[in-house]
Protein backbone atom coordinates (compact mmCIF):
# COMPACT_ATOMS: atom_id res chain seq x y z
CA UNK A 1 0.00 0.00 0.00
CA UNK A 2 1.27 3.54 -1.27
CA UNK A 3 -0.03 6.50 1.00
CA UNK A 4 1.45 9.93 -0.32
CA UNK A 5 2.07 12.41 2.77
CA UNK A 6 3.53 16.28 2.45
CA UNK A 7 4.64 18.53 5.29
CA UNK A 8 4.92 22.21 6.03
CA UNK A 9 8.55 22.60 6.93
CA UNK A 10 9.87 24.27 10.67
CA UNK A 11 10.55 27.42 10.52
CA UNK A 12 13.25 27.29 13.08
CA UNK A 13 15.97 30.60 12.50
CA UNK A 14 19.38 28.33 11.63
CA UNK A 15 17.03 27.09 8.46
CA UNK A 16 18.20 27.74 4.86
CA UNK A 17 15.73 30.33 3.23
CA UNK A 18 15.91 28.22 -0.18
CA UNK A 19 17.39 24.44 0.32
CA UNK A 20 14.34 22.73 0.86
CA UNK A 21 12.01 24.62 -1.57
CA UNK A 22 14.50 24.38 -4.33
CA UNK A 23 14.69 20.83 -3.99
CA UNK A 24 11.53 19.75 -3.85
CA UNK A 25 10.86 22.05 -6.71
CA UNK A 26 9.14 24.93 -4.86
CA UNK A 27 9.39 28.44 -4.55
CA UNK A 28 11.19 29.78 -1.87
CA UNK A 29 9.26 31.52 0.72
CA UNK A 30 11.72 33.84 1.84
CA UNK A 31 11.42 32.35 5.63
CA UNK A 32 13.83 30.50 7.08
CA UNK A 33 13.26 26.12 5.69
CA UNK A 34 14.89 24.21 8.76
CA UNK A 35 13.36 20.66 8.82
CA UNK A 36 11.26 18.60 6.75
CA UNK A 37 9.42 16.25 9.07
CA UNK A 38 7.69 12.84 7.55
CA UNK A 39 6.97 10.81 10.30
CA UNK A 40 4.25 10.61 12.75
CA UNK A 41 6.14 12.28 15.70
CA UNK A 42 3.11 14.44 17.58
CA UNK A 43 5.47 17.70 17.07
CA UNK A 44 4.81 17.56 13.13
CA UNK A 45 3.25 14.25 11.61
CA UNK A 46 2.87 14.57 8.24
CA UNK A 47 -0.38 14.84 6.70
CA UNK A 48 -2.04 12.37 4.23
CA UNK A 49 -3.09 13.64 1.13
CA UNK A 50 -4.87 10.74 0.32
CA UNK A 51 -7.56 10.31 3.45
CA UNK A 52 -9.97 8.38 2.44
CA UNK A 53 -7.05 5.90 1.87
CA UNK A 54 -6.39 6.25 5.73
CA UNK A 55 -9.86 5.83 7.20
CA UNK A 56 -10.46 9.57 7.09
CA UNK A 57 -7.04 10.43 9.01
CA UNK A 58 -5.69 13.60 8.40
CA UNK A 59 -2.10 12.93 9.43
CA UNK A 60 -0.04 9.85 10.37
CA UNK A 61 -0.03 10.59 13.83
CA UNK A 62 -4.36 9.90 13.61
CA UNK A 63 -4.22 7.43 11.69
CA UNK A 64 -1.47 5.03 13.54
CA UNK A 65 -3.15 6.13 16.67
CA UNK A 66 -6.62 4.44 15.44
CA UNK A 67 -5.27 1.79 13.48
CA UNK A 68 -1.82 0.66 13.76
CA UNK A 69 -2.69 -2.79 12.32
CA UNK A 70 -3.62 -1.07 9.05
CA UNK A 71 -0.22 1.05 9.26
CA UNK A 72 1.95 -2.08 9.33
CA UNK A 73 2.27 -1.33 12.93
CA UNK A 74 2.53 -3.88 16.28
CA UNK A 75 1.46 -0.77 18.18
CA UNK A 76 0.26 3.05 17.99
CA UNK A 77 3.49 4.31 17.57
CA UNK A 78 5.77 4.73 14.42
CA UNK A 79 9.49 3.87 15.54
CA UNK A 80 11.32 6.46 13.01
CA UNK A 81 10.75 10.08 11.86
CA UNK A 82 12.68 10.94 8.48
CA UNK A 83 13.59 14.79 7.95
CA UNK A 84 15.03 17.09 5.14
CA UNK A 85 17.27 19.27 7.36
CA UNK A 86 18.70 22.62 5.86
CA UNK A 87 21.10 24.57 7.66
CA UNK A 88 22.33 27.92 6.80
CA UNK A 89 23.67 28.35 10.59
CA UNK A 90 24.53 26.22 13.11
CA UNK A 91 22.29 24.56 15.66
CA UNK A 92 22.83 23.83 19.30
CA UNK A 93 25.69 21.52 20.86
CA UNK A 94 23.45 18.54 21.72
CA UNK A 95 22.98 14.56 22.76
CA UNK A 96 20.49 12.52 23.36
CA UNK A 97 19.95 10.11 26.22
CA UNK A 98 20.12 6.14 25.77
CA UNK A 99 16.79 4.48 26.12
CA UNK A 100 17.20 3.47 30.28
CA UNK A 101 18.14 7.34 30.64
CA UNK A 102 15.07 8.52 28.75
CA UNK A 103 13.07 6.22 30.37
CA UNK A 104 14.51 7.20 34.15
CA UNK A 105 14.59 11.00 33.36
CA UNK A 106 11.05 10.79 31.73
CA UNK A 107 9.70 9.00 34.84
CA UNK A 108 11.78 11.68 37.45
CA UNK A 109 10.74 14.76 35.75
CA UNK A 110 6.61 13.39 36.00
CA UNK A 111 7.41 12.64 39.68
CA UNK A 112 8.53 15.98 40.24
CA UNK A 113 5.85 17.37 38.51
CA UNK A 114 7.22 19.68 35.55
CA UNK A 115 5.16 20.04 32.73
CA UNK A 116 5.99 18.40 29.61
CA UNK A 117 6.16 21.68 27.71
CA UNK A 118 8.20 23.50 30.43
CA UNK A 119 11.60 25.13 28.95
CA UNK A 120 13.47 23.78 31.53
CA UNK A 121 12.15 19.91 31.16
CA UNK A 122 15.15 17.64 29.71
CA UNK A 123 13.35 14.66 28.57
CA UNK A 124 9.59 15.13 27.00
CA UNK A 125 9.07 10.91 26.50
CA UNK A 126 10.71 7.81 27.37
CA UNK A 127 12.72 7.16 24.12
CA UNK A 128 15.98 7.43 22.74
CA UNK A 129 17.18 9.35 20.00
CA UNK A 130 20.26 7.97 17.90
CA UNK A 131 20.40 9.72 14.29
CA UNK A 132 22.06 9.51 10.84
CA UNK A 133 22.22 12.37 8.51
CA UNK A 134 23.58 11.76 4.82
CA UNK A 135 24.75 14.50 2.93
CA UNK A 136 22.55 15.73 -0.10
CA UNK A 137 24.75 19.06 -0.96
CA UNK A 138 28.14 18.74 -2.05
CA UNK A 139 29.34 19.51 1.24
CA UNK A 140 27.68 18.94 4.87
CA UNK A 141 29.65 19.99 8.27
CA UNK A 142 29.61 19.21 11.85
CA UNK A 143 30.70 18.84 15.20
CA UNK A 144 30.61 15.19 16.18
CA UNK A 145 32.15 13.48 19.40
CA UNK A 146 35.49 14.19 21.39
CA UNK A 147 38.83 14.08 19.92
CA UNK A 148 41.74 12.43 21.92
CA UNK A 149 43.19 15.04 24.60
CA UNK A 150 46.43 14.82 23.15
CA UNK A 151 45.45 16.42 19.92
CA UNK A 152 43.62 19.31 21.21
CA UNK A 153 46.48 20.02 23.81
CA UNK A 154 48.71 20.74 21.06
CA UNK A 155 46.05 22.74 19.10
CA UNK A 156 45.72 24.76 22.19
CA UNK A 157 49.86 24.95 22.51
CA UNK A 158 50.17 26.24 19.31
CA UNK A 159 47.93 29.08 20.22
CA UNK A 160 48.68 29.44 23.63
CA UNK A 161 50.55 32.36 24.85
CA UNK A 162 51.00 30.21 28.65
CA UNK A 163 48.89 32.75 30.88
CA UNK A 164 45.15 33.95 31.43
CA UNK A 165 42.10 32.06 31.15
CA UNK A 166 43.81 29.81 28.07
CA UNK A 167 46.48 29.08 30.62
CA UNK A 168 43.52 27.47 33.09
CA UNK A 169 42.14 25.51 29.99
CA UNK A 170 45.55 23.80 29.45
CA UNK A 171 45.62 22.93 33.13
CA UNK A 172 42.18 21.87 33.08
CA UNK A 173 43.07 19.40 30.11
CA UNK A 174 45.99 18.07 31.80
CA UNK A 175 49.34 16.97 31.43
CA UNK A 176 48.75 13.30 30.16
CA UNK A 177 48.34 11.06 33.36
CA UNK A 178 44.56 10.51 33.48
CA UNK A 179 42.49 8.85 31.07
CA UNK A 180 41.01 11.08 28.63
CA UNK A 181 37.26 10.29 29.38
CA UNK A 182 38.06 12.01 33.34
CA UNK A 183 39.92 15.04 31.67
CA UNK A 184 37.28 15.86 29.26
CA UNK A 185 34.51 15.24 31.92
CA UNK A 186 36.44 18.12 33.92
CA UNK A 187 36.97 20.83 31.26
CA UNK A 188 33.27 20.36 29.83
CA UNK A 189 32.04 20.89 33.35
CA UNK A 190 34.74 23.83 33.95
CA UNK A 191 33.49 25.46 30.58
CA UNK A 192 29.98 25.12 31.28
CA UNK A 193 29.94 26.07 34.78
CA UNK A 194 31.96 29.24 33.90
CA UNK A 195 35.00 27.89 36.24
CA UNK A 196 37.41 29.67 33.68
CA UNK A 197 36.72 33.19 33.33
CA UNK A 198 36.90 35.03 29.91
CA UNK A 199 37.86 31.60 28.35
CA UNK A 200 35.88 32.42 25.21
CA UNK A 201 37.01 35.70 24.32
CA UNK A 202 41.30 34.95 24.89
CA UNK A 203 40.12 31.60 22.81
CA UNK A 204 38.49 33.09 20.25
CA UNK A 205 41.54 35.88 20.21
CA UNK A 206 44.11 33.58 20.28
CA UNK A 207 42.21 31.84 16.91
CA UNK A 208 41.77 34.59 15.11
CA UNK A 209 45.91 35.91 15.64
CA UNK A 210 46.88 32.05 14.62
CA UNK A 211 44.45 32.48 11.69
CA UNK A 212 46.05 35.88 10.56
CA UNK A 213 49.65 34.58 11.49
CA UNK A 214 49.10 31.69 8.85
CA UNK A 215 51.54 29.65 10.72
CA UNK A 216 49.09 26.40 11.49
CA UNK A 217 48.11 23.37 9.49
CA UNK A 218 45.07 23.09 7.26
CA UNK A 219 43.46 20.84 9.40
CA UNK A 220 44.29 23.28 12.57
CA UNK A 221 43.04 26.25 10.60
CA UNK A 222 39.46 24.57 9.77
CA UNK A 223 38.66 24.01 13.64
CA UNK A 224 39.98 27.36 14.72
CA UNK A 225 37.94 29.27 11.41
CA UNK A 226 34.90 27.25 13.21
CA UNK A 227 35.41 28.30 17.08
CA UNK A 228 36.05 31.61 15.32
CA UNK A 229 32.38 31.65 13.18
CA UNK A 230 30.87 29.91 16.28
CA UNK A 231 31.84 32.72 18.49
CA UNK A 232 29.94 35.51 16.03
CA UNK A 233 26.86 33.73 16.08
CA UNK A 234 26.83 33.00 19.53
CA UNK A 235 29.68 35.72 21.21
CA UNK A 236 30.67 34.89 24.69
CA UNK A 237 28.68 31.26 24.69
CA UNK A 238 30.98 28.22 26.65
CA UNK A 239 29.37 26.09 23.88
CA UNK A 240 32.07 27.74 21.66
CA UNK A 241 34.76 26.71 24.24
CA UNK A 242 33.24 22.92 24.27
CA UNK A 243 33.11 22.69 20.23
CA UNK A 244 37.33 23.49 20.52
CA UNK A 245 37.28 19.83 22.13
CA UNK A 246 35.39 18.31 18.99
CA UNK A 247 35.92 16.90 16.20
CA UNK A 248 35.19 18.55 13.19
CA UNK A 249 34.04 17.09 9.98
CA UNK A 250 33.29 17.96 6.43
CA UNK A 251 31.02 15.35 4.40
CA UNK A 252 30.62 14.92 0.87
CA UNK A 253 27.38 14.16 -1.07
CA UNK A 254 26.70 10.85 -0.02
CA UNK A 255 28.61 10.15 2.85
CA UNK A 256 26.88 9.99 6.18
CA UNK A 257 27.26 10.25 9.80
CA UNK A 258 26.00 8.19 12.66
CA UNK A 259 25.43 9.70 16.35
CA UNK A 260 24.39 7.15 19.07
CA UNK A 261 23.72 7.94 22.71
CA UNK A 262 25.74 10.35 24.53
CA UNK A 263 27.37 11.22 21.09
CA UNK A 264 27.84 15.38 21.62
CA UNK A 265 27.39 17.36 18.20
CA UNK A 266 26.24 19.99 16.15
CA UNK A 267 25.57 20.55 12.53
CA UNK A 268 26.95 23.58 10.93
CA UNK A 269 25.91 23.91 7.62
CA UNK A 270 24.10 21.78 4.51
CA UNK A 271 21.60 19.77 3.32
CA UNK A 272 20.89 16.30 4.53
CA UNK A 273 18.55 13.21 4.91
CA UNK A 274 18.32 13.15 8.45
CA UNK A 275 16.64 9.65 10.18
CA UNK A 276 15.94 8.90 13.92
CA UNK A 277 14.30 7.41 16.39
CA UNK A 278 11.27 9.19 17.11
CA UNK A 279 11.50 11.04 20.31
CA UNK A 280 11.79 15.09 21.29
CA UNK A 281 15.11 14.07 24.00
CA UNK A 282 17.72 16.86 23.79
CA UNK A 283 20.59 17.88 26.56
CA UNK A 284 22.07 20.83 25.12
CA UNK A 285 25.60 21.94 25.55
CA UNK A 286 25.44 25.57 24.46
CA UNK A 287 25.46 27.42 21.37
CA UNK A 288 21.79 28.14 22.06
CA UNK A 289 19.58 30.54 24.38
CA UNK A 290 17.96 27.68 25.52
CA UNK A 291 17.87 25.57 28.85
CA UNK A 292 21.09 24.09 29.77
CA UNK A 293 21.33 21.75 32.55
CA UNK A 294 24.94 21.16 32.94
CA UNK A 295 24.61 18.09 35.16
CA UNK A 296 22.19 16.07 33.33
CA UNK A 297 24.04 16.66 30.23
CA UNK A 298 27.14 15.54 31.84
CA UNK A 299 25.46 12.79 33.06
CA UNK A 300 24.06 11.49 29.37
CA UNK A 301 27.42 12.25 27.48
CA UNK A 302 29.89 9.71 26.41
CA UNK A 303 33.07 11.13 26.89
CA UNK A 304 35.64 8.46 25.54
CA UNK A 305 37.58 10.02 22.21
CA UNK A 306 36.07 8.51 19.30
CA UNK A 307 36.95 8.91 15.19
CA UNK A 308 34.74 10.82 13.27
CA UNK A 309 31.88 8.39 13.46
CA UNK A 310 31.26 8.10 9.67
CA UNK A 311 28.61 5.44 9.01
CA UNK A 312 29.81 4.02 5.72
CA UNK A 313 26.73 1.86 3.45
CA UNK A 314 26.04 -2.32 3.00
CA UNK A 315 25.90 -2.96 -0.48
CA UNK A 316 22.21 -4.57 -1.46
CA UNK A 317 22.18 -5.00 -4.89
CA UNK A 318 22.68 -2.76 -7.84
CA UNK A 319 21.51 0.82 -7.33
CA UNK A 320 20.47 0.37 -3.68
CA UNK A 321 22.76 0.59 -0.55
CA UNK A 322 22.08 0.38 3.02
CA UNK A 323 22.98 2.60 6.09
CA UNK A 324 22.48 0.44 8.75
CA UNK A 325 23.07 1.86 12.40
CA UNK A 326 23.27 -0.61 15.55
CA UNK A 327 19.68 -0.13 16.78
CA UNK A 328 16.33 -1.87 15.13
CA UNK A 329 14.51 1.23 15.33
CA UNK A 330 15.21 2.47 11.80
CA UNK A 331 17.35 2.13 8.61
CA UNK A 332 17.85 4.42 5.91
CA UNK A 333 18.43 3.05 1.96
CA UNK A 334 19.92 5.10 -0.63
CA UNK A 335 18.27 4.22 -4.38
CA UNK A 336 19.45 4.79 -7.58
CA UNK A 337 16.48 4.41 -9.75
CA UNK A 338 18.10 4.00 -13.09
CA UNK A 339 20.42 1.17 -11.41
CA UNK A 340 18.23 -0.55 -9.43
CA UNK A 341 15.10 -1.53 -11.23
CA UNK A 342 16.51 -5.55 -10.93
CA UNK A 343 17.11 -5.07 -7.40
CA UNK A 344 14.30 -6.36 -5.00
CA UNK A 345 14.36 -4.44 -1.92
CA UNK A 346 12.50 -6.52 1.05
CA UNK A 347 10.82 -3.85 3.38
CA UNK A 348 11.69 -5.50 7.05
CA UNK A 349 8.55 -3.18 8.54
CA UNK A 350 7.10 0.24 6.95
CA UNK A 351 8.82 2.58 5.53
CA UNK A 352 8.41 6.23 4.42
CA UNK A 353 10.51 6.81 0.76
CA UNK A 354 11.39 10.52 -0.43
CA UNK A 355 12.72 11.43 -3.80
CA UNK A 356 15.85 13.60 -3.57
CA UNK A 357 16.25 13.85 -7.17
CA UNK A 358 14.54 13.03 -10.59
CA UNK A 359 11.54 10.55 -10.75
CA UNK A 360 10.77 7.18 -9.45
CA UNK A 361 8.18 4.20 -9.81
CA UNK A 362 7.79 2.15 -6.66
CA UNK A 363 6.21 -1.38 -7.13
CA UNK A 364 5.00 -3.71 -5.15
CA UNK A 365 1.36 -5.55 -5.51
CA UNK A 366 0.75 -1.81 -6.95
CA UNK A 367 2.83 0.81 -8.12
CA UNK A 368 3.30 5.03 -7.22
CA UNK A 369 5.15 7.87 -8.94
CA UNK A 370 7.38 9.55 -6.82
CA UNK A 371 8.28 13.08 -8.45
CA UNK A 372 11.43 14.99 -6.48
CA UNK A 373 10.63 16.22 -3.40
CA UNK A 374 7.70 14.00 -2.88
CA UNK A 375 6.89 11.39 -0.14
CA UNK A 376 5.10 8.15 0.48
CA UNK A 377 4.04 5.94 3.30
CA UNK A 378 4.24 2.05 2.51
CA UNK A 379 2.65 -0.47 4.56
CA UNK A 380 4.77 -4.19 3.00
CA UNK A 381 2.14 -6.67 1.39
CA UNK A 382 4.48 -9.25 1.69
CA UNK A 383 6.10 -8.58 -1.93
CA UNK A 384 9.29 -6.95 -2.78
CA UNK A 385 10.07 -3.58 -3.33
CA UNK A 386 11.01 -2.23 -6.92
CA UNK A 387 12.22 1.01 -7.89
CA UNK A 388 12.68 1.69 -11.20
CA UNK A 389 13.03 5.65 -13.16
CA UNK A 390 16.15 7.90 -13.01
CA UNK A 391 15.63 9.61 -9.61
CA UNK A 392 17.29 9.18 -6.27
CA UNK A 393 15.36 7.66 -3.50
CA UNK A 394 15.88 7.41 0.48
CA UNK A 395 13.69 4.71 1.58
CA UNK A 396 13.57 4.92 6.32
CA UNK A 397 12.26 1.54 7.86
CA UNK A 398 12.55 -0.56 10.72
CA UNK A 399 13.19 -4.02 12.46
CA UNK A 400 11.59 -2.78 15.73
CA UNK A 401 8.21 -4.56 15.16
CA UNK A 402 10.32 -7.88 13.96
């Protein structure tokens, strides 16, 4: 079964005015574009465009909620929520809780009575949120994870004139003797809890002279360009301190990134296929004028130095390829129509597919044209997949329900 769905997308103010729009064909409203959401989360479920296909439901969320047998669905809730995310700025220095911490925090917080729309609540449900986000412009940065100590003690000795608040920072990060986890655990809580005075401003100083000097490394000059860009949208913020401990990435079209629990980040600047699982959990680390709550964050984060975590596709057959995190709530496959028409593509639960480029025909027991930019909802008959056309397709799913 083929059930088309739209979206209006959030206007949030790090959106691109034009990203979205322009690829699904549109004209740009002038208005910031941020996310795309097609999914059923309560926040935004997508609407049906077809509902007398649906019972009469007007948006996922209804119609899942009334009849989740007819959605391909053990239960009134669907596991994923795909997004189109466009940003021209950056967003917040976040994580997301593991699904015991959701479920604990979720529980606390309803104890202690704080309403689930409160600005100062930390978990609004009892889920998790790992995410992947593949890269649909050429380029698509971020902030992603800790780097080893080691390497951003000599980024900081490079810049470091040995006195003031960068002087604290270097003693803060140590001299090599503890394990890196229980240094970084100490200089995040330092930066956020403003133990180091006026670290921002001599960091941010010290960045821009090294950046003038032109006496650093390429790789050195990208993170310090960041902390410097980071510190004009967001001047005197410790998030811009924290992001000097992160890695920093650049993807290219087609390469993705995967961010499991307790995984800090940020995304910069691009357009992506973003996939989750469907929850509204966020700990935020600065960059932001929102609630932070420095010791729940530090409580969620996962502080062991990790490589970029790149999240690198399973090969299905020709023209489709697999991204394939480690939790059953949701994969995401990449299609290339005019390669995969041979390919059968077994749908472990539903899925929601979005054309990213060209045109598509999806068969099953039935078929659907998928123009770019356009979305469908398919509940599995039991019958492979087929995608045949010239487009580019991402097709989110799940094992949950298996």
């Amino acid at each position: 079964m083929f059930l088309p769905i739209d979206n209006v997308p959030r206007d949030y103010a790090w959106g691109s005015t034009s990203a979205i729009a322009e690829l699904r064909g549109l004209e740009p409203s002038g208005a910031p574009e941020a996310e795309l959401w097609l999914g059923a989360h309560p926040g935004s479920p997508a609407r049906i465009l077809a509902p007398e296909a649906a019972g009469g439901a007007r948006d996922l969320a209804e119609w899942i909620t009334a009849a989740p047998g007819d959605a391909g669905l053990a239960g009134p809730r669907l596991p994923f929520l795909l997004k189109l995310l466009a940003a021209a700025e950056p967003l917040s220095l976040q994580a997301h809780p593991s699904l015991e911490q959701a479920a604990a925090g979720f529980a606390r917080e309803n104890a202690e009575g704080v309403p689930v729309d409160a600005s100062h609540r930390n978990y609004k449900d009892a889920f998790h949120k790992p995410e992947l986000v593949v890269a649909l412009s050429e380029t698509y940065s971020a902030l992603c994870g800790f780097r080893a100590v080691q390497e951003t003690r000599g980024l900081l000795a490079a810049i470091d004139d040995g006195s003031g608040p960068l002087a604290q920072l270097a003693s803060s990060l140590g001299g090599g003797e503890e394990p890196d986890a229980e240094v970084l655990r100490r200089t995040v809580r330092d930066l956020l809890s403003g133990r180091i005075d006026g670290v921002v401003p001599a960091l941010v100083g010290a960045a821009d002279a090294a950046l003038s000097d032109g006496t650093i490394d390429e790789d050195a000059a990208v993170v310090l360009g960041t902390i410097s860009s980071l510190s004009d949208a967001y001047p005197g913020d410790p998030g811009v301190a924290v992001a000097f401990l992160l890695n920093r990435v650049t993807l290219r079209r087609g390469e993705a990134l995967y961010l499991p629990a307790g995984n800090i980040h940020a995304y910069l600047e691009g357009l992506g296929v973003e996939l989750m699982a469907s929850s509204d959990n966020v700990l935020r680390g600065g960059l932001t004028p929102k609630h932070v709550d420095v010791d729940e964050l530090l409580a969620v984060l996962d502080f062991e130095p990790l490589p970029v975590p790149l999240l690198w596709p399973e090969q299905v057959g020709p023209g489709v390829e697999t991204f394939r995190p480690d939790v059953p709530d949701f994969e995401l496959l990449r299609v290339d129509a005019a390669l995969a028409a041979s390919t059968p593509i077994v749908l472990p639960g539903p899925a929601i597919a979005v054309a990213t480029g060209g045109s598509a025909r999806l068969r099953a027991e039935s078929g659907f044209d998928l123009a770019t930019g356009a979305a469908v909802y398919i509940v599995p008959t039991g019958e492979p997949l087929h995608v045949e056309g010239d487009g580019e397709v991402f097709i989110a799913t799940t094992h949950l329900d298996r």
